[in-house]
C-alpha atoms as a PDB file:
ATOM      1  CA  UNK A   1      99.424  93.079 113.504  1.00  0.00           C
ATOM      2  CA  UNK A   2      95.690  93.840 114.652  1.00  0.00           C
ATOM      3  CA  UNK A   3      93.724  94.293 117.215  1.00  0.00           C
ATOM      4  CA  UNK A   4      89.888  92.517 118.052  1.00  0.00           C
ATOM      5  CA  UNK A   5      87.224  94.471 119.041  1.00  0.00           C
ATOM      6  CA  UNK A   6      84.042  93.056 118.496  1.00  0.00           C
ATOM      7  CA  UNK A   7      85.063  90.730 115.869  1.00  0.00           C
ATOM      8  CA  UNK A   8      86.213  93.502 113.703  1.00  0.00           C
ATOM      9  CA  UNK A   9      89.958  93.504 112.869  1.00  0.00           C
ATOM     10  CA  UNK A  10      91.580  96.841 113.491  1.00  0.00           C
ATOM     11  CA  UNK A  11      94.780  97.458 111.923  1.00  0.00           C
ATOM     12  CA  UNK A  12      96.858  99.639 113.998  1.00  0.00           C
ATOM     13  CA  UNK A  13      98.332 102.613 113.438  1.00  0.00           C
ATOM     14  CA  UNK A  14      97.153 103.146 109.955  1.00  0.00           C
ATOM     15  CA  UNK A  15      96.650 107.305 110.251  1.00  0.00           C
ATOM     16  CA  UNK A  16     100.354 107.171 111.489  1.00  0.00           C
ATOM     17  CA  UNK A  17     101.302 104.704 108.177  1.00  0.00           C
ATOM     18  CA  UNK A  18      99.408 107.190 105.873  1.00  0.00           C
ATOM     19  CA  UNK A  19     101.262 109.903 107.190  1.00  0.00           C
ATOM     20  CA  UNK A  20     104.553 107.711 106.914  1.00  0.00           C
ATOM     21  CA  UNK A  21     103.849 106.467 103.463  1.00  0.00           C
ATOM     22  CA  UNK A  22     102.721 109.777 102.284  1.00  0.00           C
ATOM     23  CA  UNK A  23     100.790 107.523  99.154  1.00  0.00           C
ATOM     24  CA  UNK A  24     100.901 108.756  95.607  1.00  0.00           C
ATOM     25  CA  UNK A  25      97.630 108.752  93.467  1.00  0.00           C
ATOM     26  CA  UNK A  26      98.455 105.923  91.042  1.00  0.00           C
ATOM     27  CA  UNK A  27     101.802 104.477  93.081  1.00  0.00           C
ATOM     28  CA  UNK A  28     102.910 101.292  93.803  1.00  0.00           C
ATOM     29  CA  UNK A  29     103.232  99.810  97.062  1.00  0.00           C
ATOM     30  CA  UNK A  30     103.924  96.930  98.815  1.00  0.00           C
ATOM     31  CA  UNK A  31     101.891  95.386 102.053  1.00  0.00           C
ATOM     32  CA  UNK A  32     104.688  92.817 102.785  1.00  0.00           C
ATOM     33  CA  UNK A  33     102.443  91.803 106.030  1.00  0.00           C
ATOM     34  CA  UNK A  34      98.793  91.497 105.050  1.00  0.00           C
ATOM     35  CA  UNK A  35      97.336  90.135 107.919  1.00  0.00           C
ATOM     36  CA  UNK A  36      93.874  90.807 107.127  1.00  0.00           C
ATOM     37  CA  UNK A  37      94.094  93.524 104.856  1.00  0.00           C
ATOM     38  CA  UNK A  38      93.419  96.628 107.016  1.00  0.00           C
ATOM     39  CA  UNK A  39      96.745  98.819 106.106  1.00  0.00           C
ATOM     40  CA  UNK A  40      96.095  97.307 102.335  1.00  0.00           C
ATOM     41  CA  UNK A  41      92.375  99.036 102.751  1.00  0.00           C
ATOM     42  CA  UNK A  42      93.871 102.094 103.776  1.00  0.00           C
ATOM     43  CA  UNK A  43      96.218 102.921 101.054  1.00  0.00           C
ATOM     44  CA  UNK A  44      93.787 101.443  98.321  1.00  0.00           C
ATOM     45  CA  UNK A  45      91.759 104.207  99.172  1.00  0.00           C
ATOM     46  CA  UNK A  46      94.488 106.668  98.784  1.00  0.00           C
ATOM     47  CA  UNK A  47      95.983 105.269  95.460  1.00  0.00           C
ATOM     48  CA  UNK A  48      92.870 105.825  93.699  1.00  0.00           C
ATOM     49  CA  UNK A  49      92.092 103.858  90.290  1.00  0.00           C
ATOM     50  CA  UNK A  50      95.305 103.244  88.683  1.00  0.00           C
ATOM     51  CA  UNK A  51      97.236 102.597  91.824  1.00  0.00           C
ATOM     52  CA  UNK A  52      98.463  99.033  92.740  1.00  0.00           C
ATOM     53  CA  UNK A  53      98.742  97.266  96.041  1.00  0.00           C
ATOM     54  CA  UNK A  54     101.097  94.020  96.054  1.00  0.00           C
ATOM     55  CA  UNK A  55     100.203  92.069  99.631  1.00  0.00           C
ATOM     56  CA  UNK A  56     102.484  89.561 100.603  1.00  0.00           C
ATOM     57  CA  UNK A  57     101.427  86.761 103.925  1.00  0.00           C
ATOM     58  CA  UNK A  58     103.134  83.491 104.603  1.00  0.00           C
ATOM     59  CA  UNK A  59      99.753  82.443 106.480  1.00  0.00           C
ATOM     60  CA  UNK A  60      97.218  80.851 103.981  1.00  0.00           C
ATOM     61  CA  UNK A  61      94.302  81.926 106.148  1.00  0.00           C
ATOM     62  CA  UNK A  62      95.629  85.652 105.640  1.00  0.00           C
ATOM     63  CA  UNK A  63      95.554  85.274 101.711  1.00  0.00           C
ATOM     64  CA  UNK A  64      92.086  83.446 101.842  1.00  0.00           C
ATOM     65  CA  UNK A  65      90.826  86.210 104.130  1.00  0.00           C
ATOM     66  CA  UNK A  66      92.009  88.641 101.358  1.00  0.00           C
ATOM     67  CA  UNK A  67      91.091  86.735  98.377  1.00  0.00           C
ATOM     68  CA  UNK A  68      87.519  87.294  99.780  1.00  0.00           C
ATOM     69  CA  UNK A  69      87.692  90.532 101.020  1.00  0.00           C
ATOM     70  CA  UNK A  70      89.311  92.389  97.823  1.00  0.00           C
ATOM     71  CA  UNK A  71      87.764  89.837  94.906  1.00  0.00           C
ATOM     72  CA  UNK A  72      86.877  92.672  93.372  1.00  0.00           C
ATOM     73  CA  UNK A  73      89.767  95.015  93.131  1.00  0.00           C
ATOM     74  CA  UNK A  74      92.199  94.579  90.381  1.00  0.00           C
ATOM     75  CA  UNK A  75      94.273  96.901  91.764  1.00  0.00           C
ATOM     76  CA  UNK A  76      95.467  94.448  94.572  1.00  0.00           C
ATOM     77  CA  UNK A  77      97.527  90.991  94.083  1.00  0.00           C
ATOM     78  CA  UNK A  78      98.172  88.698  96.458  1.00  0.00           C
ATOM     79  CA  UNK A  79     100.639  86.166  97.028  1.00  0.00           C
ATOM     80  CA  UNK A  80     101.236  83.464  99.787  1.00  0.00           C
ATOM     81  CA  UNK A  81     104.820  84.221 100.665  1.00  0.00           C
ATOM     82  CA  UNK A  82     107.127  85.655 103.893  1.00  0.00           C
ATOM     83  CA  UNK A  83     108.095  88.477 104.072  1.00  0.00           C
ATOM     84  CA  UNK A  84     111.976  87.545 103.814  1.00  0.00           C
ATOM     85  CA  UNK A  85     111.308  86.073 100.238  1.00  0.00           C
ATOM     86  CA  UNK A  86     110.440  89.914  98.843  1.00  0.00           C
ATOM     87  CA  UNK A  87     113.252  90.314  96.509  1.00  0.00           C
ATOM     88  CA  UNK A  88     112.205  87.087  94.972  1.00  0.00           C
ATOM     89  CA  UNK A  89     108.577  88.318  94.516  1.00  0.00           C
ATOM     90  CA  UNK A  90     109.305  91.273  93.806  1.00  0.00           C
ATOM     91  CA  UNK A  91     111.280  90.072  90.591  1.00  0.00           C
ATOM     92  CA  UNK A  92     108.738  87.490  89.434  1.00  0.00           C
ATOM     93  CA  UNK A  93     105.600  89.926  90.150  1.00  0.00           C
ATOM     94  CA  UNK A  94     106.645  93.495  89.412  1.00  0.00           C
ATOM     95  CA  UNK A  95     108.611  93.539  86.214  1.00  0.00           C
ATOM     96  CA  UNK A  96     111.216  95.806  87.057  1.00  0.00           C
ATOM     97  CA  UNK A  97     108.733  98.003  88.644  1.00  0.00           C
ATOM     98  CA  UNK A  98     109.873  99.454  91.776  1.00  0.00           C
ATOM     99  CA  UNK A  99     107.856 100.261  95.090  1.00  0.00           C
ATOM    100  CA  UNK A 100     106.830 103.594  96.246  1.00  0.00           C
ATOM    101  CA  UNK A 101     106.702 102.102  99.973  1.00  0.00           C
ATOM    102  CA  UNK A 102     106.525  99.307 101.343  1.00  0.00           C
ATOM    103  CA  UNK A 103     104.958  98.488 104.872  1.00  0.00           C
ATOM    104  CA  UNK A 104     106.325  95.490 107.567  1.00  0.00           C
ATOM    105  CA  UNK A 105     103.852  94.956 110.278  1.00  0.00           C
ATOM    106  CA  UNK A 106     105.807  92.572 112.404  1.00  0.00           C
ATOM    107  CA  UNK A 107     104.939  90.054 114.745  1.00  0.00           C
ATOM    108  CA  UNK A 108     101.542  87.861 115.184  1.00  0.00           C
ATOM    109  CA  UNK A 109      98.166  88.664 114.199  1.00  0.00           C
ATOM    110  CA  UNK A 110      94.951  88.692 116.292  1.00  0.00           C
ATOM    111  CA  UNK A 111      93.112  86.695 113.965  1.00  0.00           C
ATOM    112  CA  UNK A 112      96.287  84.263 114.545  1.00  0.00           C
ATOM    113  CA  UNK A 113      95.770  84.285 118.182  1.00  0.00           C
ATOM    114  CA  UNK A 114      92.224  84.592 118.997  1.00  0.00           C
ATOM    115  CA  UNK A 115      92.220  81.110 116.915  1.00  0.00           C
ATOM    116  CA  UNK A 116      92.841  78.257 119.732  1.00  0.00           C
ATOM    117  CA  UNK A 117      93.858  75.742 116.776  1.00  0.00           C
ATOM    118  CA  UNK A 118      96.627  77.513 115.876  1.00  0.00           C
ATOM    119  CA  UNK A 119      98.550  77.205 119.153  1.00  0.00           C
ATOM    120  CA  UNK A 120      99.878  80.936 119.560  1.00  0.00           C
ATOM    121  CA  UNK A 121      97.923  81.802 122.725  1.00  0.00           C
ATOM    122  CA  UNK A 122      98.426  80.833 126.640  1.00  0.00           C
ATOM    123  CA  UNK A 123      94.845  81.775 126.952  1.00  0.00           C
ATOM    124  CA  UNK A 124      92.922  79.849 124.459  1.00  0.00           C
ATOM    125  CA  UNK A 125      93.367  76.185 124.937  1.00  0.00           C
ATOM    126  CA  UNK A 126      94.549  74.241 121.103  1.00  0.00           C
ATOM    127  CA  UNK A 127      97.344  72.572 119.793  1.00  0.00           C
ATOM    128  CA  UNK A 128     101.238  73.826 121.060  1.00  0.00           C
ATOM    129  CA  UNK A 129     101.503  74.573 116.545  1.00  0.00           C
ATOM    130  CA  UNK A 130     102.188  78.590 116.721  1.00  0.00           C
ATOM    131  CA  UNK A 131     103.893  78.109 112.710  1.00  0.00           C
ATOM    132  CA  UNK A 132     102.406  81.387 110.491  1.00  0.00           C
ATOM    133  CA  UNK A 133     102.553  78.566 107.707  1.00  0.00           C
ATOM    134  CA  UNK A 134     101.004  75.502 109.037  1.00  0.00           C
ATOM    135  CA  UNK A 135     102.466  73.350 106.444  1.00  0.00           C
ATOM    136  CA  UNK A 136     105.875  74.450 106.518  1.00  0.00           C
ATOM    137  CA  UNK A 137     108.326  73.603 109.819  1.00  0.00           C
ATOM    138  CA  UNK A 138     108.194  72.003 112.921  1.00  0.00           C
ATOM    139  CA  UNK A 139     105.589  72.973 115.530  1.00  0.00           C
ATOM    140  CA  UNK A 140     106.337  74.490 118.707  1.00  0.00           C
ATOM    141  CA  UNK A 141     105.280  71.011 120.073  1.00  0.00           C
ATOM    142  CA  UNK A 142     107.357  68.763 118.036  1.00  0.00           C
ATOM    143  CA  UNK A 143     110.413  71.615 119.133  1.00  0.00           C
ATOM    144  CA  UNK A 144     110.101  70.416 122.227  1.00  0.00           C
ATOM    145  CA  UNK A 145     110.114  67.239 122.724  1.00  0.00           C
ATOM    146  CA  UNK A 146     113.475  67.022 121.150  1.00  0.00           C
ATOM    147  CA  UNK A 147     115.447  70.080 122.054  1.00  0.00           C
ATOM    148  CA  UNK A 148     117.878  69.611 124.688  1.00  0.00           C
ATOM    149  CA  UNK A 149     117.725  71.860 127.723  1.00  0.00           C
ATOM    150  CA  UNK A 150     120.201  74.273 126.734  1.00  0.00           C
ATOM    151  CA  UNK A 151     118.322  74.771 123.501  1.00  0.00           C
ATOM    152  CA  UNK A 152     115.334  75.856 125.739  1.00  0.00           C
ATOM    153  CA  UNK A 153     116.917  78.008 128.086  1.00  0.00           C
ATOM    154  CA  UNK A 154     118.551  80.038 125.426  1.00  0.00           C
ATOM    155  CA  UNK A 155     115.439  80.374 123.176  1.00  0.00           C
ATOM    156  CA  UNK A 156     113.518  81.394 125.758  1.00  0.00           C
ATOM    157  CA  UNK A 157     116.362  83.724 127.589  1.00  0.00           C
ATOM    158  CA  UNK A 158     117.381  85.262 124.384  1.00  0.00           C
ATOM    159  CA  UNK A 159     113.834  85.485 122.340  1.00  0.00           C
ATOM    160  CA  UNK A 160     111.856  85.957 125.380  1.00  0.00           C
ATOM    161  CA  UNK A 161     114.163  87.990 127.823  1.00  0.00           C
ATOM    162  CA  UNK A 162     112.824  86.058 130.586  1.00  0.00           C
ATOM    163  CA  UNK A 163     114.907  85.613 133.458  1.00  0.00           C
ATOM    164  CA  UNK A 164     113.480  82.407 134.596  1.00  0.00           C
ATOM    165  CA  UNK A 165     114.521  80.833 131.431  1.00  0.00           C
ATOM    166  CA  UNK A 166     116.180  78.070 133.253  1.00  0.00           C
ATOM    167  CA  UNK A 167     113.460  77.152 135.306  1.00  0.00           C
ATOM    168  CA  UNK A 168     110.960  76.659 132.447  1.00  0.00           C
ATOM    169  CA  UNK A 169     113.484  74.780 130.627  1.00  0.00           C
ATOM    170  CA  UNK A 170     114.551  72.187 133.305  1.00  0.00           C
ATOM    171  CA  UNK A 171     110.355  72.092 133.512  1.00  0.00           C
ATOM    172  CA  UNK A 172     109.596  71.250 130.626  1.00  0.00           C
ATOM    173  CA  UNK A 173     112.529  68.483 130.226  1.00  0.00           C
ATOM    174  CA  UNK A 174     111.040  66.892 133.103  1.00  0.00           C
ATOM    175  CA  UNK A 175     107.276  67.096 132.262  1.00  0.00           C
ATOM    176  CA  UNK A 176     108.332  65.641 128.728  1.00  0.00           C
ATOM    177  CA  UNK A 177     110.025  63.110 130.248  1.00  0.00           C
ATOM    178  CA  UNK A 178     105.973  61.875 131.807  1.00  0.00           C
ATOM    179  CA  UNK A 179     104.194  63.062 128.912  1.00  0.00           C
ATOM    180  CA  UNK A 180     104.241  64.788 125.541  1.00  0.00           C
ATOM    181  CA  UNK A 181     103.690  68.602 125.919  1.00  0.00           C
ATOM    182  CA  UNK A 182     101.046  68.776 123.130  1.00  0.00           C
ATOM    183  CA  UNK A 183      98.800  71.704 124.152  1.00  0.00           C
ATOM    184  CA  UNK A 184      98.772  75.279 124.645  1.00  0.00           C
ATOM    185  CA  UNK A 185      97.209  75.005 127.807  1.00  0.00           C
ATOM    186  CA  UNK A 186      99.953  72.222 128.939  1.00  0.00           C
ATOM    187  CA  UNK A 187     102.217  74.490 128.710  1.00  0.00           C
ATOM    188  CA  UNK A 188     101.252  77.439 130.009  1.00  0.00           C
ATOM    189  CA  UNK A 189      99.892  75.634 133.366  1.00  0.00           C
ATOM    190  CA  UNK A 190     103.674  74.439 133.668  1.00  0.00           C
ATOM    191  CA  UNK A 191     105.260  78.210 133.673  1.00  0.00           C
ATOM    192  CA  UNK A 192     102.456  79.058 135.851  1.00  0.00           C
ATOM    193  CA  UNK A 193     104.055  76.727 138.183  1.00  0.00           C
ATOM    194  CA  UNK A 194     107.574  77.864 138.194  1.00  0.00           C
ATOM    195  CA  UNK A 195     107.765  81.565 137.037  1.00  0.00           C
ATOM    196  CA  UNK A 196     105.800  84.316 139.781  1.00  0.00           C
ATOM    197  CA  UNK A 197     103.519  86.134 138.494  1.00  0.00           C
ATOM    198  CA  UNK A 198     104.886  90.118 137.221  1.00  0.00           C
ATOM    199  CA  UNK A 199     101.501  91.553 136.068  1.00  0.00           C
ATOM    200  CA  UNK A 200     101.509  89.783 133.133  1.00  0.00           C
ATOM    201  CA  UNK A 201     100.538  86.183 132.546  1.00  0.00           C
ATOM    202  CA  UNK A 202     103.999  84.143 133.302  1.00  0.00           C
ATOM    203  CA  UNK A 203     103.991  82.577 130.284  1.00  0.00           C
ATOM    204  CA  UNK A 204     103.651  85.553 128.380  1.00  0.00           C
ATOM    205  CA  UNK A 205     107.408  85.596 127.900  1.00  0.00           C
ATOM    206  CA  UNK A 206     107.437  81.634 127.103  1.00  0.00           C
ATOM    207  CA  UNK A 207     105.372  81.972 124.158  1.00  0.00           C
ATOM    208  CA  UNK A 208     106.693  84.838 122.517  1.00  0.00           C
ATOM    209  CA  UNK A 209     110.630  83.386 122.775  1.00  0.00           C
ATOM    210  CA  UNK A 210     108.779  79.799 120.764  1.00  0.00           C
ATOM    211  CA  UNK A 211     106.533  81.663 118.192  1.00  0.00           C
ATOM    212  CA  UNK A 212     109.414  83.824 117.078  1.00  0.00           C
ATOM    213  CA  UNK A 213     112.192  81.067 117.037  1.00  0.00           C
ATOM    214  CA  UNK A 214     109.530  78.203 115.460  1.00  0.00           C
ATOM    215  CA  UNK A 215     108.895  81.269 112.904  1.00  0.00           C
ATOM    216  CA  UNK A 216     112.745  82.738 112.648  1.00  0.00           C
ATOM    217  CA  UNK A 217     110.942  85.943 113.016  1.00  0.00           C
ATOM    218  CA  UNK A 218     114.274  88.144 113.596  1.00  0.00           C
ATOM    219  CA  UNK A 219     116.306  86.443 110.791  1.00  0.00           C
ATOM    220  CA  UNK A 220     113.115  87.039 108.355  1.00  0.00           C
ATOM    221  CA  UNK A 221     112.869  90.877 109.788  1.00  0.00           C
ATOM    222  CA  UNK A 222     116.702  91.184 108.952  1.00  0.00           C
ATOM    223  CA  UNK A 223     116.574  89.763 104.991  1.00  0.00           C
ATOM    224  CA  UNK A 224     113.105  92.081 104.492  1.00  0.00           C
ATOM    225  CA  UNK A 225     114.896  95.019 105.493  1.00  0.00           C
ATOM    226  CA  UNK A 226     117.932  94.360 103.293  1.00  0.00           C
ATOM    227  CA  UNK A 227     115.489  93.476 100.811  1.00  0.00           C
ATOM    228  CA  UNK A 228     113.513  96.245 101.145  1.00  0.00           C
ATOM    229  CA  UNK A 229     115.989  99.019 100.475  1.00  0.00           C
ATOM    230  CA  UNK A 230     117.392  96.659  97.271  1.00  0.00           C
ATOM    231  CA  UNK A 231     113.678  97.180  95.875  1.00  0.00           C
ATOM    232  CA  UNK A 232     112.260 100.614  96.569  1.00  0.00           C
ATOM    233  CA  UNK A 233     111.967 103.378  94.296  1.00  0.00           C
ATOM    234  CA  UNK A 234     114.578 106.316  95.382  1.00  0.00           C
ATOM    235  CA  UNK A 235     111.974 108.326  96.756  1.00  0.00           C
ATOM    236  CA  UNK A 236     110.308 105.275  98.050  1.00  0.00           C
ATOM    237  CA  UNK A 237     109.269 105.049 102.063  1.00  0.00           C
ATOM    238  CA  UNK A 238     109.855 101.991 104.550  1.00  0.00           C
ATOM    239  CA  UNK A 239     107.680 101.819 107.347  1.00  0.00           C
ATOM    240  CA  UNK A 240     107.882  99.005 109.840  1.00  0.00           C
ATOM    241  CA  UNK A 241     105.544  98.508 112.698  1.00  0.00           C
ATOM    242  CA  UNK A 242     107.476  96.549 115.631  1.00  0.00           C
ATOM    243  CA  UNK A 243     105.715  94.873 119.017  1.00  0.00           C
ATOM    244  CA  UNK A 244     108.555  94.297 121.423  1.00  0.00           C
ATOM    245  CA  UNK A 245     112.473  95.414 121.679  1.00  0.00           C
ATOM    246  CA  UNK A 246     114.035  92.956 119.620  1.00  0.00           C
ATOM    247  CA  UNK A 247     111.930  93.598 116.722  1.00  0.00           C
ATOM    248  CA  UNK A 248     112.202  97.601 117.419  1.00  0.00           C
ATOM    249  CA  UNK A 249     115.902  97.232 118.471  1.00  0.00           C
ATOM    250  CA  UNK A 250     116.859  95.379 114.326  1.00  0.00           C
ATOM    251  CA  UNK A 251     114.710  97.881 113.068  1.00  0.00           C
ATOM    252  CA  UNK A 252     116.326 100.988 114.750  1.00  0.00           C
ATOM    253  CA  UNK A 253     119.788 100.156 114.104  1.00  0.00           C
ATOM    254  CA  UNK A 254     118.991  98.979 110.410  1.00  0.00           C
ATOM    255  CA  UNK A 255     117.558 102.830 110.125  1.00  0.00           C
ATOM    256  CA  UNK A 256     120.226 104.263 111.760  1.00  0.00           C
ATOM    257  CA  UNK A 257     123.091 102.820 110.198  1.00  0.00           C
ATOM    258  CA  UNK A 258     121.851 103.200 106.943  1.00  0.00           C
ATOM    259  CA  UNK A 259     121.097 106.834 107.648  1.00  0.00           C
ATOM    260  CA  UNK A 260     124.764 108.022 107.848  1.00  0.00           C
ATOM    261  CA  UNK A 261     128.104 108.036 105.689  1.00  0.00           C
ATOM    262  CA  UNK A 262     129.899 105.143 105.496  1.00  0.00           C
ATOM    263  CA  UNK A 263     132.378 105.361 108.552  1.00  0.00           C
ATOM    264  CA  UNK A 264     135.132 104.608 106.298  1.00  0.00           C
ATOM    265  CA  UNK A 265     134.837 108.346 105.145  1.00  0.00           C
ATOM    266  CA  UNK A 266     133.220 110.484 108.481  1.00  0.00           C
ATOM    267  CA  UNK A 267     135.027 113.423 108.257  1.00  0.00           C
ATOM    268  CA  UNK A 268     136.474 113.687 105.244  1.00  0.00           C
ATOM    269  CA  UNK A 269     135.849 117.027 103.466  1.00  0.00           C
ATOM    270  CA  UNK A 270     134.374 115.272 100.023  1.00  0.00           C
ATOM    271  CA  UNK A 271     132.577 112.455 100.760  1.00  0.00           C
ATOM    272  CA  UNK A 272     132.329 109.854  97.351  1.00  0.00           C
ATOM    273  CA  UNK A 273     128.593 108.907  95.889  1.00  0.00           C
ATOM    274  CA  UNK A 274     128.540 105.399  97.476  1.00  0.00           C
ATOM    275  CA  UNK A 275     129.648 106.065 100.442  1.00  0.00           C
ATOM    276  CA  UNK A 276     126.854 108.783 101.275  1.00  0.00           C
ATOM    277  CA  UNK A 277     123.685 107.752 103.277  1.00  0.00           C
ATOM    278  CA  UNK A 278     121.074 105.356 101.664  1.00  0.00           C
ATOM    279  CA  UNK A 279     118.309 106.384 103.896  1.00  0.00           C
ATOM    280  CA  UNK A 280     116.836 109.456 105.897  1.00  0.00           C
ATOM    281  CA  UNK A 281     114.856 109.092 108.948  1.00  0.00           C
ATOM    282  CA  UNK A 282     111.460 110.368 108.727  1.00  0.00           C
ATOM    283  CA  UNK A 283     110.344 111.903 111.932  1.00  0.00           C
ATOM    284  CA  UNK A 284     110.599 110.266 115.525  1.00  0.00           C
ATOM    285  CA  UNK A 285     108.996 106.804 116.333  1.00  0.00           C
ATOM    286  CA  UNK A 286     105.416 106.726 116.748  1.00  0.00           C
ATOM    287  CA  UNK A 287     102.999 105.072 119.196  1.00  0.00           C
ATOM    288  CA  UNK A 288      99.249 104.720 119.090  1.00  0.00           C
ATOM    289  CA  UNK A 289      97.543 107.854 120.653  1.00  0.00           C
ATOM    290  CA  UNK A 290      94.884 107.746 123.735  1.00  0.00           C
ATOM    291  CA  UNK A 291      92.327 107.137 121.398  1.00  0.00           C
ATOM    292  CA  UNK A 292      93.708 104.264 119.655  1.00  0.00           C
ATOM    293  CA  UNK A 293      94.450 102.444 122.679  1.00  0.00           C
ATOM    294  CA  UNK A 294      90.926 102.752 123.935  1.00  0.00           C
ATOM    295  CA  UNK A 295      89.684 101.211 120.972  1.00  0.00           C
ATOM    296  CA  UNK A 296      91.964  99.020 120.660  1.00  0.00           C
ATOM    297  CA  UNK A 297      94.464  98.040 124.130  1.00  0.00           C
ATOM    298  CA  UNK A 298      96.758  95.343 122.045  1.00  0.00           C
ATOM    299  CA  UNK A 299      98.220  98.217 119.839  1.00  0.00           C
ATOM    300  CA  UNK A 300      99.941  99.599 122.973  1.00  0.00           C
ATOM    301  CA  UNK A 301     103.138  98.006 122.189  1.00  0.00           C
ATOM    302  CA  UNK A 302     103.286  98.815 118.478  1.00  0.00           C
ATOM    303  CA  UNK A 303     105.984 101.268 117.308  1.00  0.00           C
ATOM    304  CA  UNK A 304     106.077 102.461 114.000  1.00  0.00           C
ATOM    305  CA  UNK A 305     109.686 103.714 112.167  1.00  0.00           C
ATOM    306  CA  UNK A 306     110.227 105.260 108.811  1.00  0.00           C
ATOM    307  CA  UNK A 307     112.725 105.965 106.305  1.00  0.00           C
ATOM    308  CA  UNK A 308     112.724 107.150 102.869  1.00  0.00           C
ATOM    309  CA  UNK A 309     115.355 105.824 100.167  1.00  0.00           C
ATOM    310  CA  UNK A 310     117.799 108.514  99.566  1.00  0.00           C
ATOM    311  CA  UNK A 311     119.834 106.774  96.382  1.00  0.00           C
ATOM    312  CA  UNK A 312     120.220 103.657  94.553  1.00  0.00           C
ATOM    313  CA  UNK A 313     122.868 100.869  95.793  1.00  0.00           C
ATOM    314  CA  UNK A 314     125.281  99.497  93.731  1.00  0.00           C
ATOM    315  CA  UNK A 315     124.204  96.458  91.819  1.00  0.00           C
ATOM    316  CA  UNK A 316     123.522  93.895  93.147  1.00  0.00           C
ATOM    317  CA  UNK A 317     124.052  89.471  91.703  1.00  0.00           C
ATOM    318  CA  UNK A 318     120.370  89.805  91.306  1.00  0.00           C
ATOM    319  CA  UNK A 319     119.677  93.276  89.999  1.00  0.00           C
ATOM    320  CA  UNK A 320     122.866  92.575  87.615  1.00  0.00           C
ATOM    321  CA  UNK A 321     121.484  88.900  86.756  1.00  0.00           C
ATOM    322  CA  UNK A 322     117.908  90.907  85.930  1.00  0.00           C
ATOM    323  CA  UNK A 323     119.476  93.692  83.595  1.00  0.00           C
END
């Protein structure tokens, strides 16, 4: 995800990625989350010539942006693809190669939200769309006007965490029931109406619970991750860059659990090969610093977790099918 300032795109976090990444001079790595290419910038300068970049974006206007930005540089490929579909790519793209790291940067874009025509903003009038792929899926708009209540409610309770989750719901059954809820701004003047005001915009909440469901955001983030530690190069680093608690919260426990022994065998005096961890933690979580956050106030929720592969896993159907 970026930040806007000035109509400049500012990647967050990137010192904090290097550092997490630790690039190699000549490695491999994959950008599963190009957005508009800001991380990808970063570690192209620290691969040098005969490094390689592989950037991966289910939005078209992402891989456009990129095709113009890096036209010249044969050291980067990109391909229109989510995130979840990695192992795939990874098998028709990289013959056999494996990563050195691989970066997830979660969650929406700027350039996705300061655009009013692609629905993802309560602040920027446009068609209620908010799909990363605008020709794949349902909108958010055609969601709604046949979900049932209870759909509603527990989208937005569960994906949103907002209490009021009822109330919108029963809302926007009713306002359907008048007139198709088409617009961005439709929709937001409706929570307005029924959810108080916390410091943040009321449908704040709202919008984030439909742009992850429309997008299956969590189920993606869970098959990248698996994915992820199938691909990398023992040695290889994970870094994944989270904006709210149930991104953060998947990504934490995925660390975590892969970080220890197998339960199976805690204790035991000899522990076997495959049951020993897959992953080490690198350091603590990070957050943008004072100085980020001036420059850029939208990077105040990122949080940024690391891992390094610690050993292969056992085969896999499609490592097995592949050798």
């Amino acid at each position: 995800m970026t930040g806007v300032v000035a109509d400049e795109h500012i990647p967050v976090l990137v010192n904090e990625v290097l550092e997490g990444l630790a690039p190699r001079v000549g490695g491999f790595y994959v950008d599963a989350t190009f957005g508009r290419g800001g991380h990808s910038a970063a570690l192209l300068q620290a691969i040098g010539p005969e490094g390689h970049i592989l950037a991966l974006d289910r939005d078209p206007a992402a891989i456009l942006a990129g095709q113009q930005r890096f036209h010249n540089d044969r050291r980067i490929e990109l391909v229109q693809a989510p995130f979840a579909t990695l192992a795939k790519i990874m098998d028709e793209r990289a013959a056999g190669r494996a990563p050195d790291g691989i970066l997830l940067d979660i969650g929406v874009s700027s350039a996705q939200i300061d655009q009013a025509e692609r629905g993802f903003s309560f602040s920027h009038d446009g068609p209620l769309d908010m799909r990363m792929d605008p020709a794949s899926g349902s909108s958010a708009a055609d969601w709604l006007a046949v979900a049932s209540l209870e759909e509603i409610q527990r989208v937005i309770a569960e994906l949103g965490e907002e209490r009021f989750a009822r109330r919108i719901a029963r809302a926007i059954v009713r306002e359907r029931e008048v007139s198709p809820i088409t617009r961005t701004g439709e929709l937001a003047e409706l929570v307005q109406r029924v959810v108080p005001r916390d410091g943040k915009h009321p449908a704040t909440r709202t919008f984030q619970a439909l742009r992850i469901f429309i997008n299956d955001e969590l189920g993606q983030l869970r098959v990248a991750l698996q994915a992820a530690l199938e691909v990398l190069a023992v040695g290889g680093r994970l870094a994944v860059i989270s904006f709210h608690s149930l991104e953060d919260r998947i990504v934490k426990h995925f660390m975590r659990e892969h970080a220890q022994v197998d339960p199976v065998y805690a204790g035991l005096p000899v522990i076997p090969p495959q049951a020993q961890p897959v992953l080490a933690l690198v350091g603590r979580k990070r957050r943008a610093g004072d100085d980020e956050l001036a420059r850029n106030p939208r990077a105040r929720s990122a949080v940024l977790r690391v891992a390094e592969k610690l050993r292969d896993l056992p085969q896999s159907p499609r490592q097995r099918g592949r050798a």
